[in-house]
C-alpha atoms as a PDB file:
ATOM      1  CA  UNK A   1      91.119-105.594 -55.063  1.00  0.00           C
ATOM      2  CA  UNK A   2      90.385-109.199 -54.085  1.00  0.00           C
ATOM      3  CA  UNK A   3      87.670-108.616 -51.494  1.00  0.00           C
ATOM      4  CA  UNK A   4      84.942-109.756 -54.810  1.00  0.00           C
ATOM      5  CA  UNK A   5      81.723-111.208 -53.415  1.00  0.00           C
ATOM      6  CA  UNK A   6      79.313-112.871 -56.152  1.00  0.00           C
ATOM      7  CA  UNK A   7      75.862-112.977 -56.254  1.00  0.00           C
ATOM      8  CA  UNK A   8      72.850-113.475 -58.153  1.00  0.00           C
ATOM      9  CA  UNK A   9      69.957-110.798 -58.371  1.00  0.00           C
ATOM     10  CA  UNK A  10      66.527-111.259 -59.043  1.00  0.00           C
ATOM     11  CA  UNK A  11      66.234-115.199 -58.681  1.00  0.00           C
ATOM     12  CA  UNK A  12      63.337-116.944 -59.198  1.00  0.00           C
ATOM     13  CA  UNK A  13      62.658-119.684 -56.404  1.00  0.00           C
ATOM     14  CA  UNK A  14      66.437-119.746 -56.275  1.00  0.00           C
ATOM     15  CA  UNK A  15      67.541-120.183 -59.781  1.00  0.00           C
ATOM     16  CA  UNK A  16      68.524-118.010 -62.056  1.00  0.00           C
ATOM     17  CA  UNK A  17      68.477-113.842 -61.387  1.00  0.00           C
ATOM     18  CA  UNK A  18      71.571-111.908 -62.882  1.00  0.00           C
ATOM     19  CA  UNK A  19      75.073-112.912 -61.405  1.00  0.00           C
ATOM     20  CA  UNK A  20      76.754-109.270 -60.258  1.00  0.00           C
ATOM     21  CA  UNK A  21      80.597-109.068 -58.301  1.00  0.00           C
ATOM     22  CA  UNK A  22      80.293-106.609 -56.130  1.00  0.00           C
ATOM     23  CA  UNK A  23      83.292-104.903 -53.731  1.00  0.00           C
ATOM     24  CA  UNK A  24      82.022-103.837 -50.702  1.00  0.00           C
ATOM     25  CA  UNK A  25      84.786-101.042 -50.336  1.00  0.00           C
ATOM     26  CA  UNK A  26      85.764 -99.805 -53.163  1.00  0.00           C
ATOM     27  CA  UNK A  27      87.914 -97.045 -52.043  1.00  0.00           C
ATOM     28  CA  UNK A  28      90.683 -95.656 -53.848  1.00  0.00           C
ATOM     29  CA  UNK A  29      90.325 -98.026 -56.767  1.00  0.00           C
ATOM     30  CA  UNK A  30      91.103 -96.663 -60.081  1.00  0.00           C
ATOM     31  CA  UNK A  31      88.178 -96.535 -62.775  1.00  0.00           C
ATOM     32  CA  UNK A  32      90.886 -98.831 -64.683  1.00  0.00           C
ATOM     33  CA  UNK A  33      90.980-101.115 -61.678  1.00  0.00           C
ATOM     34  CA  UNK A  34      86.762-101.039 -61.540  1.00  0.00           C
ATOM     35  CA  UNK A  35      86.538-101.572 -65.203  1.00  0.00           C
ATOM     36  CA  UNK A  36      89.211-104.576 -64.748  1.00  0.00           C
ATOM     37  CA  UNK A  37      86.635-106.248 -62.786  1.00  0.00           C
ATOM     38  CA  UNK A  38      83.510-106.347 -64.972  1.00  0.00           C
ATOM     39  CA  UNK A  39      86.023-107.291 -67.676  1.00  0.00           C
ATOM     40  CA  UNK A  40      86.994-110.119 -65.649  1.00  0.00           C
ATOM     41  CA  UNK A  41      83.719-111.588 -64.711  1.00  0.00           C
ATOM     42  CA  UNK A  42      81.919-110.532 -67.973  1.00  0.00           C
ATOM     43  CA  UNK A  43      79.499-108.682 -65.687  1.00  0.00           C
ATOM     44  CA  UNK A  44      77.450-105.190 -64.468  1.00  0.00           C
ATOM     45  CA  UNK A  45      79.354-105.139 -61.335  1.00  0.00           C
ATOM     46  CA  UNK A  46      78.947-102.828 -58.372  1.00  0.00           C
ATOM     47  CA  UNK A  47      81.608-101.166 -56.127  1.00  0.00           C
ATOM     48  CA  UNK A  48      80.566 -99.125 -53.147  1.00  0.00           C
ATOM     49  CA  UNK A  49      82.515 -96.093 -51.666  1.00  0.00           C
ATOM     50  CA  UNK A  50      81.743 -92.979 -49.343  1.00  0.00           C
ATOM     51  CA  UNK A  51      79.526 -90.956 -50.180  1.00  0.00           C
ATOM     52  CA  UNK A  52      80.536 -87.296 -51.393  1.00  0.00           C
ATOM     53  CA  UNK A  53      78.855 -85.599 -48.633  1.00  0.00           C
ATOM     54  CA  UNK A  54      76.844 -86.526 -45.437  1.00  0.00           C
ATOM     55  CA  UNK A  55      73.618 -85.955 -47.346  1.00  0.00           C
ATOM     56  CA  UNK A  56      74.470 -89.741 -48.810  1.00  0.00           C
ATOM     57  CA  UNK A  57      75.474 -93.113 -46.657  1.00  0.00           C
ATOM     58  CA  UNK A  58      77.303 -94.511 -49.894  1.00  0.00           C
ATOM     59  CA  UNK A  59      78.235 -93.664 -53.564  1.00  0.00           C
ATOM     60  CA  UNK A  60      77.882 -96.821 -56.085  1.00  0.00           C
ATOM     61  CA  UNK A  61      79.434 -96.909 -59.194  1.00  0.00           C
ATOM     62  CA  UNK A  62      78.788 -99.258 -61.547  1.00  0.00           C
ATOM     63  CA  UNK A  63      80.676-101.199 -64.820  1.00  0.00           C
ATOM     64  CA  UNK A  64      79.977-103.710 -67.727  1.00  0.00           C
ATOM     65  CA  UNK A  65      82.945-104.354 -69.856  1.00  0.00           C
ATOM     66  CA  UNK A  66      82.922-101.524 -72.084  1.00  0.00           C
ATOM     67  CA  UNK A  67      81.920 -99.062 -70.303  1.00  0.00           C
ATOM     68  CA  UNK A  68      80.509 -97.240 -66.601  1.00  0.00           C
ATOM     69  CA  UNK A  69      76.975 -97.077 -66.085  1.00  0.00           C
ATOM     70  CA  UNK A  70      75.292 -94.108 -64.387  1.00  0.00           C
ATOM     71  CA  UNK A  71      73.310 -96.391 -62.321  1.00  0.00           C
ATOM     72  CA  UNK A  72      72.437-100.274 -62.168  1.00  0.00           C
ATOM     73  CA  UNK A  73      69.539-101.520 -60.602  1.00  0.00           C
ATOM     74  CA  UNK A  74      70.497-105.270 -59.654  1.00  0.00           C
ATOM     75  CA  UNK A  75      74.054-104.267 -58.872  1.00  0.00           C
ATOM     76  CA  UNK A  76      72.697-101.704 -56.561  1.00  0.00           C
ATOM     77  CA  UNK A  77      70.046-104.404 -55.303  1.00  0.00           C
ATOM     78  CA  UNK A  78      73.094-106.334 -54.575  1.00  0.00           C
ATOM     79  CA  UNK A  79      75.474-104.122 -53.324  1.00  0.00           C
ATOM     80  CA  UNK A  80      72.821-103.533 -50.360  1.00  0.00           C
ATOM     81  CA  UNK A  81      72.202-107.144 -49.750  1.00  0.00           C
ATOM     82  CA  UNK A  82      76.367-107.664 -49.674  1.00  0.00           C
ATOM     83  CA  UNK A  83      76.767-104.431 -46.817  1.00  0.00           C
ATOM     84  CA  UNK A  84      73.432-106.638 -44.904  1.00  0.00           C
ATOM     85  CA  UNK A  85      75.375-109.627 -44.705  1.00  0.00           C
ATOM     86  CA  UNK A  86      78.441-108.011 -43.730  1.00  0.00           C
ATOM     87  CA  UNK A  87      77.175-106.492 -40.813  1.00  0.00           C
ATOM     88  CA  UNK A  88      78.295-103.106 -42.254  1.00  0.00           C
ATOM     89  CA  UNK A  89      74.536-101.065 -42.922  1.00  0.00           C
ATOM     90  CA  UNK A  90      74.193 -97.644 -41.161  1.00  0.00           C
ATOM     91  CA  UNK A  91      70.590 -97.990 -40.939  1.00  0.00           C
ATOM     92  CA  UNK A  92      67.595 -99.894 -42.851  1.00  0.00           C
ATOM     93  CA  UNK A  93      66.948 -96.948 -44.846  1.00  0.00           C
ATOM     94  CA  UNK A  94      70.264 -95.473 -46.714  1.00  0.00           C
ATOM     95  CA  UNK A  95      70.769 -92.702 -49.607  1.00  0.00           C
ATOM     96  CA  UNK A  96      73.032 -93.681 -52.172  1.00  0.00           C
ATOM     97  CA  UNK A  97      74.706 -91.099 -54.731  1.00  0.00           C
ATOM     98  CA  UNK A  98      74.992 -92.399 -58.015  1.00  0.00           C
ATOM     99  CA  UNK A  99      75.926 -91.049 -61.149  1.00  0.00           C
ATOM    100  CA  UNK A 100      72.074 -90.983 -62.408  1.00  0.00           C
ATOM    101  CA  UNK A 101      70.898 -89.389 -59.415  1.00  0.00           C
ATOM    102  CA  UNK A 102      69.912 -90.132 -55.643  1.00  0.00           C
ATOM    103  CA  UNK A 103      68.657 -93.451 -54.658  1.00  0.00           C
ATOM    104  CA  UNK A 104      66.857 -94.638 -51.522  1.00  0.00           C
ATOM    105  CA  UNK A 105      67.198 -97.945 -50.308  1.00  0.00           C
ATOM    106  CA  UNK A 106      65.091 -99.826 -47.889  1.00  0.00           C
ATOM    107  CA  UNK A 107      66.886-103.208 -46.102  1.00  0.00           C
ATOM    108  CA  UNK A 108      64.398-105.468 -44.039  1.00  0.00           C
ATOM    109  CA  UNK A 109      66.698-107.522 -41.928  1.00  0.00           C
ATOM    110  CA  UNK A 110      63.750-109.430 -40.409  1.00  0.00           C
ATOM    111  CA  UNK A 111      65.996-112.440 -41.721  1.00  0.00           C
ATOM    112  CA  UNK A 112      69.267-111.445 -41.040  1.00  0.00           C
ATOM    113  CA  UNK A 113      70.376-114.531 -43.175  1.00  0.00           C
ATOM    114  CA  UNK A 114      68.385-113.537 -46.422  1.00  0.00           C
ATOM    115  CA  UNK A 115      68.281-109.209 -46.200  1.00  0.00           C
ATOM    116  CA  UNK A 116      65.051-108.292 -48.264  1.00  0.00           C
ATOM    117  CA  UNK A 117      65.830-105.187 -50.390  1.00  0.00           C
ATOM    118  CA  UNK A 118      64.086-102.964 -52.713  1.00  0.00           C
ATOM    119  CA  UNK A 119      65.787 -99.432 -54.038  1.00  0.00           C
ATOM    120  CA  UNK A 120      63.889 -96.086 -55.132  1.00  0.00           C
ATOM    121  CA  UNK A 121      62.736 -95.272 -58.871  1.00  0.00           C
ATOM    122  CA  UNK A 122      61.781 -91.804 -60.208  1.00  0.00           C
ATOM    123  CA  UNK A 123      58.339 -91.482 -62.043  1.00  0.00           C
ATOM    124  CA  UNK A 124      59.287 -92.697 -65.270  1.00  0.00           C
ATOM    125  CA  UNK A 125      58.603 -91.078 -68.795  1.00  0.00           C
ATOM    126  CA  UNK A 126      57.327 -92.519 -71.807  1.00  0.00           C
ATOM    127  CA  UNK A 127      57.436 -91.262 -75.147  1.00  0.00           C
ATOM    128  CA  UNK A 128      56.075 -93.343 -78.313  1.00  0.00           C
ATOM    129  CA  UNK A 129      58.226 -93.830 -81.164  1.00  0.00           C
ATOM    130  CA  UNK A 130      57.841 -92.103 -84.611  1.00  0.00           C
ATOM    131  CA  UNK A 131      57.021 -94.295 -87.848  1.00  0.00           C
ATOM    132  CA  UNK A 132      60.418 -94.163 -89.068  1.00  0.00           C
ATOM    133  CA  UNK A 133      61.780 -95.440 -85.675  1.00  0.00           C
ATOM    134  CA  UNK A 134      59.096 -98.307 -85.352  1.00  0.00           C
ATOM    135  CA  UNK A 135      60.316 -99.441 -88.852  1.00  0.00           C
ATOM    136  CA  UNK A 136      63.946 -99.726 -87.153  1.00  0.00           C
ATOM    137  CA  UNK A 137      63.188-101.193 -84.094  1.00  0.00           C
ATOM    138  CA  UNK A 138      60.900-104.010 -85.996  1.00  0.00           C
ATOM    139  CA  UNK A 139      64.133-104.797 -88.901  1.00  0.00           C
ATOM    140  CA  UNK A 140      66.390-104.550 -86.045  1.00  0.00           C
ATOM    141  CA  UNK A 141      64.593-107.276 -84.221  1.00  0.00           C
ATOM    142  CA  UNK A 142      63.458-108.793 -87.729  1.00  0.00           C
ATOM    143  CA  UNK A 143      59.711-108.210 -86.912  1.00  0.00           C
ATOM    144  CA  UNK A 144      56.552-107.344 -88.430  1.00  0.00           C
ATOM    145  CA  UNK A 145      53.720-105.174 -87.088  1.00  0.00           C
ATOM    146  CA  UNK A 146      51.891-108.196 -86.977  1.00  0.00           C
ATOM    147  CA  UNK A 147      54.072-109.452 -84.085  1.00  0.00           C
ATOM    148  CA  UNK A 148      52.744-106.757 -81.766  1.00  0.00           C
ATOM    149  CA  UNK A 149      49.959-106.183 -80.025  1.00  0.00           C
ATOM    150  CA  UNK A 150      47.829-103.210 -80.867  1.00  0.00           C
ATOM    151  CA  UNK A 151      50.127-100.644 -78.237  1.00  0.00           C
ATOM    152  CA  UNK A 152      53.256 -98.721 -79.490  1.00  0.00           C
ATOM    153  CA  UNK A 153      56.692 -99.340 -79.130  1.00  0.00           C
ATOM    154  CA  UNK A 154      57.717 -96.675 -76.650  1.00  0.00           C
ATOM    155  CA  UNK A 155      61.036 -95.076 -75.144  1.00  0.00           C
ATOM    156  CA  UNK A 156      60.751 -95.363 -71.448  1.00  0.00           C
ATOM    157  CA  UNK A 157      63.095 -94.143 -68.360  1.00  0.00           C
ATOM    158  CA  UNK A 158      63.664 -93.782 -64.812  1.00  0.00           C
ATOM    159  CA  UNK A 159      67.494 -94.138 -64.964  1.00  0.00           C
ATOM    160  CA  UNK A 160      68.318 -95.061 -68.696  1.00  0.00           C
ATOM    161  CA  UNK A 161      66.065 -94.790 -71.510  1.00  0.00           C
ATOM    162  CA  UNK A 162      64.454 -98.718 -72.871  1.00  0.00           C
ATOM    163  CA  UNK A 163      62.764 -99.383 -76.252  1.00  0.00           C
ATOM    164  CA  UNK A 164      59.452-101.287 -74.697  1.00  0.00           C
ATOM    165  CA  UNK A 165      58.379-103.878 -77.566  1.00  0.00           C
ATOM    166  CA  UNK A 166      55.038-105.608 -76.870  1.00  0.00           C
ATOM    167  CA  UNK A 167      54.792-108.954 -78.710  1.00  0.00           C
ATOM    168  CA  UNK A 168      51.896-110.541 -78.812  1.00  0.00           C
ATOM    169  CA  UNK A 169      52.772-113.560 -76.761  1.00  0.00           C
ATOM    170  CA  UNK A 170      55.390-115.351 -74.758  1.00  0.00           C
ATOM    171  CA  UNK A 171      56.240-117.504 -77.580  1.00  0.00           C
ATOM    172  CA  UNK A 172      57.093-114.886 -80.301  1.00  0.00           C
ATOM    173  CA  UNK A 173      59.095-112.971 -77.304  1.00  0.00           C
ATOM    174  CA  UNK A 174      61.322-115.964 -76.509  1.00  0.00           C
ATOM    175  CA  UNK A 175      61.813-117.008 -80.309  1.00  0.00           C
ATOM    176  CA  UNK A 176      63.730-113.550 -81.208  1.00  0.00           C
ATOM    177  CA  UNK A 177      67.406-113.541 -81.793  1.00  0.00           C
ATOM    178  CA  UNK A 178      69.221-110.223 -82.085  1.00  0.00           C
ATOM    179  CA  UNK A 179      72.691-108.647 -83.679  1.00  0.00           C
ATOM    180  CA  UNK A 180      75.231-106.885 -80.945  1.00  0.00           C
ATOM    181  CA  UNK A 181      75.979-104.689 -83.838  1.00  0.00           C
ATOM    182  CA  UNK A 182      72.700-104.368 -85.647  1.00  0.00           C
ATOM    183  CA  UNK A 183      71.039-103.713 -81.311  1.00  0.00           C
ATOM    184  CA  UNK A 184      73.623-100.962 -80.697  1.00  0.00           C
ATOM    185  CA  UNK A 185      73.376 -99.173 -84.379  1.00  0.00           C
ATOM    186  CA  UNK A 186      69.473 -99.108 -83.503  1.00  0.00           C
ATOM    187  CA  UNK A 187      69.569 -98.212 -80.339  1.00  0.00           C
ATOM    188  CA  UNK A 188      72.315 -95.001 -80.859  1.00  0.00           C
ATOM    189  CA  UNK A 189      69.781 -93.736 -83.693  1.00  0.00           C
ATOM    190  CA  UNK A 190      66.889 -93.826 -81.472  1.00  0.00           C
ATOM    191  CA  UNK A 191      68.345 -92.945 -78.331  1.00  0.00           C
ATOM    192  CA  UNK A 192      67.923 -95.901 -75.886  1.00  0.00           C
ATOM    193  CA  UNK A 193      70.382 -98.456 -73.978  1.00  0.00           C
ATOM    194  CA  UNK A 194      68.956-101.228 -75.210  1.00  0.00           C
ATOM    195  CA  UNK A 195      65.632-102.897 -76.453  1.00  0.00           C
ATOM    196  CA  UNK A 196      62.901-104.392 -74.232  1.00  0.00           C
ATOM    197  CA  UNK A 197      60.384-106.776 -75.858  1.00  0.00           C
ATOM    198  CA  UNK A 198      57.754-107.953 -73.596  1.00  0.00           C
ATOM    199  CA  UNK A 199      54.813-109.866 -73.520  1.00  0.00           C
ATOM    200  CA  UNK A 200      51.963-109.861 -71.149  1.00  0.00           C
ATOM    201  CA  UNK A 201      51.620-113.525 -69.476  1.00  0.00           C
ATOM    202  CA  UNK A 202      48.832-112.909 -66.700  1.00  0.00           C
ATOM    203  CA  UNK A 203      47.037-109.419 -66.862  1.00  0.00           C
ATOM    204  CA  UNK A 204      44.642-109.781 -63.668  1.00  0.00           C
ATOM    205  CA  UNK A 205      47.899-110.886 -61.932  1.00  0.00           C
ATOM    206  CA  UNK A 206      49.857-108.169 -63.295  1.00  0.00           C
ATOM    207  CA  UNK A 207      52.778-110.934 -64.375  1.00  0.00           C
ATOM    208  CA  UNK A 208      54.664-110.267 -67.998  1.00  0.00           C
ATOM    209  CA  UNK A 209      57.851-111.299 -69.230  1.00  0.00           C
ATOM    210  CA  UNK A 210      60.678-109.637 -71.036  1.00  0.00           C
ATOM    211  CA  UNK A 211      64.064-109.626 -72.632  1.00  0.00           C
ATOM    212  CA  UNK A 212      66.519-107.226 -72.826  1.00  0.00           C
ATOM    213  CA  UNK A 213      69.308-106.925 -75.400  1.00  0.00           C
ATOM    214  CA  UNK A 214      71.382-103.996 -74.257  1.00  0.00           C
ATOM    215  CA  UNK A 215      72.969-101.237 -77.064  1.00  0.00           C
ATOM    216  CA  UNK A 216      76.914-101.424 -75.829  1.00  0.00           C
ATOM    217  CA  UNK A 217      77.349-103.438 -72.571  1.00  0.00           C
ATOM    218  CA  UNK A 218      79.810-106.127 -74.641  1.00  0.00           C
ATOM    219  CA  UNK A 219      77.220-109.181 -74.573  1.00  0.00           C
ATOM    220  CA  UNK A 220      73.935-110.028 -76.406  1.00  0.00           C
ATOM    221  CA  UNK A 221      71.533-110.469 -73.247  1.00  0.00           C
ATOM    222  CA  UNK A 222      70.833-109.678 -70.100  1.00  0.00           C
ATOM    223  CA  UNK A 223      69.285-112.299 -67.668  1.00  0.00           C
ATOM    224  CA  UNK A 224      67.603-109.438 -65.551  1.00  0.00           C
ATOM    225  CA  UNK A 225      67.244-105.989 -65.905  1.00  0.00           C
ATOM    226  CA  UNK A 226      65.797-103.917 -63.100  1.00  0.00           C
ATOM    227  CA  UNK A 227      65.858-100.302 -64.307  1.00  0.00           C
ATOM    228  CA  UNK A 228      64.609-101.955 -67.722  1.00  0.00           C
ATOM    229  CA  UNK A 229      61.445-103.478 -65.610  1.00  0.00           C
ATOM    230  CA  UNK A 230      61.073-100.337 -63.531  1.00  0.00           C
ATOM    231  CA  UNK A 231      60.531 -98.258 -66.637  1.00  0.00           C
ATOM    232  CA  UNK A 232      58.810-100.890 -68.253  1.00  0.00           C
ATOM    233  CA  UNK A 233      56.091-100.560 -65.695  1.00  0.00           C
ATOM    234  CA  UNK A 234      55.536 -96.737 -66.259  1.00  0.00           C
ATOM    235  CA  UNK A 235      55.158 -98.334 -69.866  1.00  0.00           C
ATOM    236  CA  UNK A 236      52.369-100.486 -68.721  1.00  0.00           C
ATOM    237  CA  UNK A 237      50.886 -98.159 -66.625  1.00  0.00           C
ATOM    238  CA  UNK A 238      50.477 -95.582 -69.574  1.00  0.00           C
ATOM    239  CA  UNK A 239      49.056 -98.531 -71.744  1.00  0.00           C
ATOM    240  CA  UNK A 240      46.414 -99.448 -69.379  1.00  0.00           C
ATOM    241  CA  UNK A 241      47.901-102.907 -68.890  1.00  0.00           C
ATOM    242  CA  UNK A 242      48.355-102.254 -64.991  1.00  0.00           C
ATOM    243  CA  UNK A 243      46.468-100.624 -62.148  1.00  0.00           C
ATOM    244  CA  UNK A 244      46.697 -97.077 -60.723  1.00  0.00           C
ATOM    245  CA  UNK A 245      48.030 -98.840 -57.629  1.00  0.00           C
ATOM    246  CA  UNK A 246      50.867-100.115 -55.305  1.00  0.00           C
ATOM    247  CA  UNK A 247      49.839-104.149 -56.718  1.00  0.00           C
ATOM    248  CA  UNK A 248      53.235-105.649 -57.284  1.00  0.00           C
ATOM    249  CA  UNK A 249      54.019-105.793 -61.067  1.00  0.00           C
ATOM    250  CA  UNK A 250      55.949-108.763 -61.845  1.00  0.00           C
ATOM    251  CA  UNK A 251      58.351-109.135 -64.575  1.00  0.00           C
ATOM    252  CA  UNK A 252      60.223-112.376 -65.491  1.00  0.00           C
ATOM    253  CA  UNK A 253      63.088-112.249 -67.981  1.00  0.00           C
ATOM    254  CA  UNK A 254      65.956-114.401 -68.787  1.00  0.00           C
ATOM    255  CA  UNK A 255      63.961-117.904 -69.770  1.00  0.00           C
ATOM    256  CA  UNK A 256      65.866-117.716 -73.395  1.00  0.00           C
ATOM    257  CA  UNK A 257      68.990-117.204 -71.985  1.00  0.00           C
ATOM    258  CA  UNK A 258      68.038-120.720 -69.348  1.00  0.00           C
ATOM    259  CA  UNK A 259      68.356-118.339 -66.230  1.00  0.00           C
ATOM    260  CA  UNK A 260      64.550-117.767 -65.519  1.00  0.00           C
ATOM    261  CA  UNK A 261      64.747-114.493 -63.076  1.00  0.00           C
ATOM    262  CA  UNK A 262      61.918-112.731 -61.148  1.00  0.00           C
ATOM    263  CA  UNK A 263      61.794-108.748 -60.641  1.00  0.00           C
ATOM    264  CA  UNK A 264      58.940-107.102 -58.483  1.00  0.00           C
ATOM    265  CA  UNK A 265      58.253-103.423 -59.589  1.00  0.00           C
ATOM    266  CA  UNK A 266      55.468-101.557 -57.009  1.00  0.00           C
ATOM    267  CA  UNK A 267      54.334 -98.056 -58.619  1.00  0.00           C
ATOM    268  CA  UNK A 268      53.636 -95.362 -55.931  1.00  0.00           C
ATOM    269  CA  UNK A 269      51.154 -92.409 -56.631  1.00  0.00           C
ATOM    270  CA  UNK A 270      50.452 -89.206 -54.687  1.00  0.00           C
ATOM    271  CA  UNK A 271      46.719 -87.869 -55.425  1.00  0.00           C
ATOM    272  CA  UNK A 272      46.361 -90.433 -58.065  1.00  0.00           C
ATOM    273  CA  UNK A 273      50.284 -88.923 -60.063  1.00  0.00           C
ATOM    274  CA  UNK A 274      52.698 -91.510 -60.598  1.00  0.00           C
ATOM    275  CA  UNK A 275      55.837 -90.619 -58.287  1.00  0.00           C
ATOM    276  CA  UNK A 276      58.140 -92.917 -58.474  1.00  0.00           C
ATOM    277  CA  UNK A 277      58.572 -96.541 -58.331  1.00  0.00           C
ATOM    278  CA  UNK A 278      59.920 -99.300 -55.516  1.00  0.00           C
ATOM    279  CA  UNK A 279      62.278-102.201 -57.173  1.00  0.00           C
ATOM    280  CA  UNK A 280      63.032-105.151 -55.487  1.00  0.00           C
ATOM    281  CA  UNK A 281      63.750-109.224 -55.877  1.00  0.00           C
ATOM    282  CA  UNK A 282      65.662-112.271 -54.442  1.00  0.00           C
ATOM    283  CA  UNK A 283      69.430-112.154 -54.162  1.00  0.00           C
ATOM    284  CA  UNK A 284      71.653-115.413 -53.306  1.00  0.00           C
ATOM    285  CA  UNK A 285      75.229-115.697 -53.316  1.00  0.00           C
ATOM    286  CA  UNK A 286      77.179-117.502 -56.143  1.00  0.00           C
ATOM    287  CA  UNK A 287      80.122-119.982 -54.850  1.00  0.00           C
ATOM    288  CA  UNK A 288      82.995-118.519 -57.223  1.00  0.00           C
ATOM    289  CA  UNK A 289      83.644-121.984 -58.327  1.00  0.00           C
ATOM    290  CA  UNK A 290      80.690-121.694 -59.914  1.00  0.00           C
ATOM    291  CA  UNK A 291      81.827-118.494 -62.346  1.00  0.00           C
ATOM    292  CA  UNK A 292      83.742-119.422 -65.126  1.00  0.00           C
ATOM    293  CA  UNK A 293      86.122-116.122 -65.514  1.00  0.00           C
ATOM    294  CA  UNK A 294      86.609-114.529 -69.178  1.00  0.00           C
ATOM    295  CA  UNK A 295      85.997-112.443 -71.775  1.00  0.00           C
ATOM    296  CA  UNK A 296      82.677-114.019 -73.083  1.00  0.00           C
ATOM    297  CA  UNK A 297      78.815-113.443 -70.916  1.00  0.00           C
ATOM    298  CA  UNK A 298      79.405-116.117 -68.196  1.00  0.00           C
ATOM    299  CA  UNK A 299      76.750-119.013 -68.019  1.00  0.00           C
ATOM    300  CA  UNK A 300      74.181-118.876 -65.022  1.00  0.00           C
END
C-alpha cells in the first residue's frame, strides 16, 4: 500500500489545483486500508481497481477522512492522468464504474508528458430552495439577502447535491468564513454535501469563482471542487448567466484558501436539452516532500 502517487488537480498556470494521492492499483485493499490513506494525507484520494464487469475498463473508489464518496471529480481527473503517465491506459476513451454511476473519460495523449483529461457529467438538476431553507443557508454563512444577487440559492447535482450561493461580488465571496459544525448541521437539514457560494467575475467570458465548504469531509475547505463546478454550471445555465452552448465555463476556486485553482466545465445539448456535461483541468504532480502528512487539511 506504498505505491501513493501525489498530484494536484485543477491548477491554475501551475499553482495551486487540489492535491489528491491516488493508488494506481488498488486491488485487494481493505476499505480500512483506503480510508487509512485519506486519513493520512488529509485528502479526497482515489484508488483504482478492475472493473466489475467488461462493460467498465476500471472501478474508482474514492475517500476523505471520514468517510467514502460515491464519486470524486478531481480524484477521478487524477486517477486518469496517473494510469497516462504510467503507460497503463487501455484506450483514450475508458468507462469507469463508480459508486454514483458510470463515467466516461476522454485522455488526449498528444503530450504524452502532460495527459489532457476531462471525465463525463450527467445533465444536472436544479431545484430552488424554500424560504425557510434560504434563511438557513444565509445564518449558516452569516449573510443577508442583501449579499446576493437577485437569483436563488439553489440545490444542484450531477453526482452529489451543492447549495449554489450567488454573492454579489468576488469580494463578499472571498470575505466569508464558515463553522465545520454549523456547514454540516445546514447542509444534513437541507440535503446537500456542502455549500457553494459563487460570484460571477466575467459574464461575456463565462469566468466565475467559487468556494466550497463541504458538510462532513473532516476539513473546512476545499481548494477545488469539480462535481461542485459541474453542477454549478447547470446552475448557471438555468439562471441565464451562461449560453445554451459547448463555450467553456470557467470556474476558479480556492483564492481564500492561497491555492488559486482553475476548473473548465463544457455543457453539451442534444436538440437544444442539456445532456450532460464534460469536466476537465490541469493536473501536475506533487514531490511528496512537499506534503506535510497528518491529521489537519494539508497546505498547498
Amino acid at each position: 500500500m506504498n505505491d501513493i502517487r501525489l498530484v494536484n488537480v485543477f491548477t491554475h498556470r501551475g499553482r495551486g489545483g487540489n492535491p489528491c494521492p491516488i493508488a494506481i492499483d488498488a486491488s485487494g485493499w481493505p476499505d480500512d486500508g483506503m480510508q487509512a490513506v485519506a486519513e493520512r494525507f488529509g485528502h479526497e484520494s482515489g484508488f483504482v481497481l478492475p472493473g466489475s464487469s467488461a462493460d467498465f475498463d476500471y472501478a474508482f473508489r474514492f475517500w476523505v477522512p471520514r468517510h467514502e464518496m460515491e464519486m470524486c471529480g478531481h480524484a477521478t481527473i487524477g486517477a486518469l492522468w496517473c494510469l497516462a503517465k504510467a503507460g497503463r491506459l487501455r484506450a483514450d476513451q475508458l468507462r469507469i464504474e463508480t459508486r454514483s454511476g458510470p463515467v466516461t473519460g476522454y485522455v488526449d495523449l498528444t503530450d504524452p508528458d502532460d495527459p489532457s483529461v476531462e471525465i463525463s457529467q450527467p445533465a444536472g438538476k436544479v431545484v430552488d430552495l424554500t424560504a425557510a431553507e434560504e434563511e438557513e443557508v444565509l445564518a449558516t454563512l452569516n449573510l443577508s439577502r442583501r449579499d446576493l444577487l437577485d437569483l436563488p440559492i439553489q440545490n444542484a447535482v450531477t453526482s452529489r447535491v451543492k447549495t449554489l450561493i450567488p454573492m454579489k461580488s468576488t469580494a463578499l465571496l472571498n470575505g466569508l468564513s464558515s463553522n465545520m459544525r454549523r456547514t454540516e448541521d445546514c447542509c444534513a437539514r437541507i440535503g446537500s454535501t456542502g455549500l457553494y457560494p459563487y460570484a460571477v467575475e466575467d459574464r461575456g467570458a463565462q469566468r466565475f469563482e467559487a468556494r466550497q465548504f463541504p458538510k462532513s469531509s473532516g476539513y473546512p475547505e476545499d481548494a477545488a471542487t469539480g462535481i461542485a463546478a459541474a453542477a454549478l454550471a447547470f446552475g448557471l445555465l438555468r439562471n441565464g448567466l451562461v449560453g445554451r452552448d459547448s463555450q467553456r465555463i470557467t470556474v476558479f476556486q480556492g483564492r481564500a484558501m492561497g491555492s488559486l485553482s482553475e476548473i473548465g466545465v463544457r455543457l453539451g445539448f442534444a436538440d437544444d436539452r442539456p445532456v450532460g456535461c464534460l469536466l476537465g483541468g490541469s493536473v501536475k504532480p506533487v514531490e511528496p516532500h512537499a506534503l506535510h502528512q497528518g491529521s489537519e487539511r494539508l497546505p498547498v
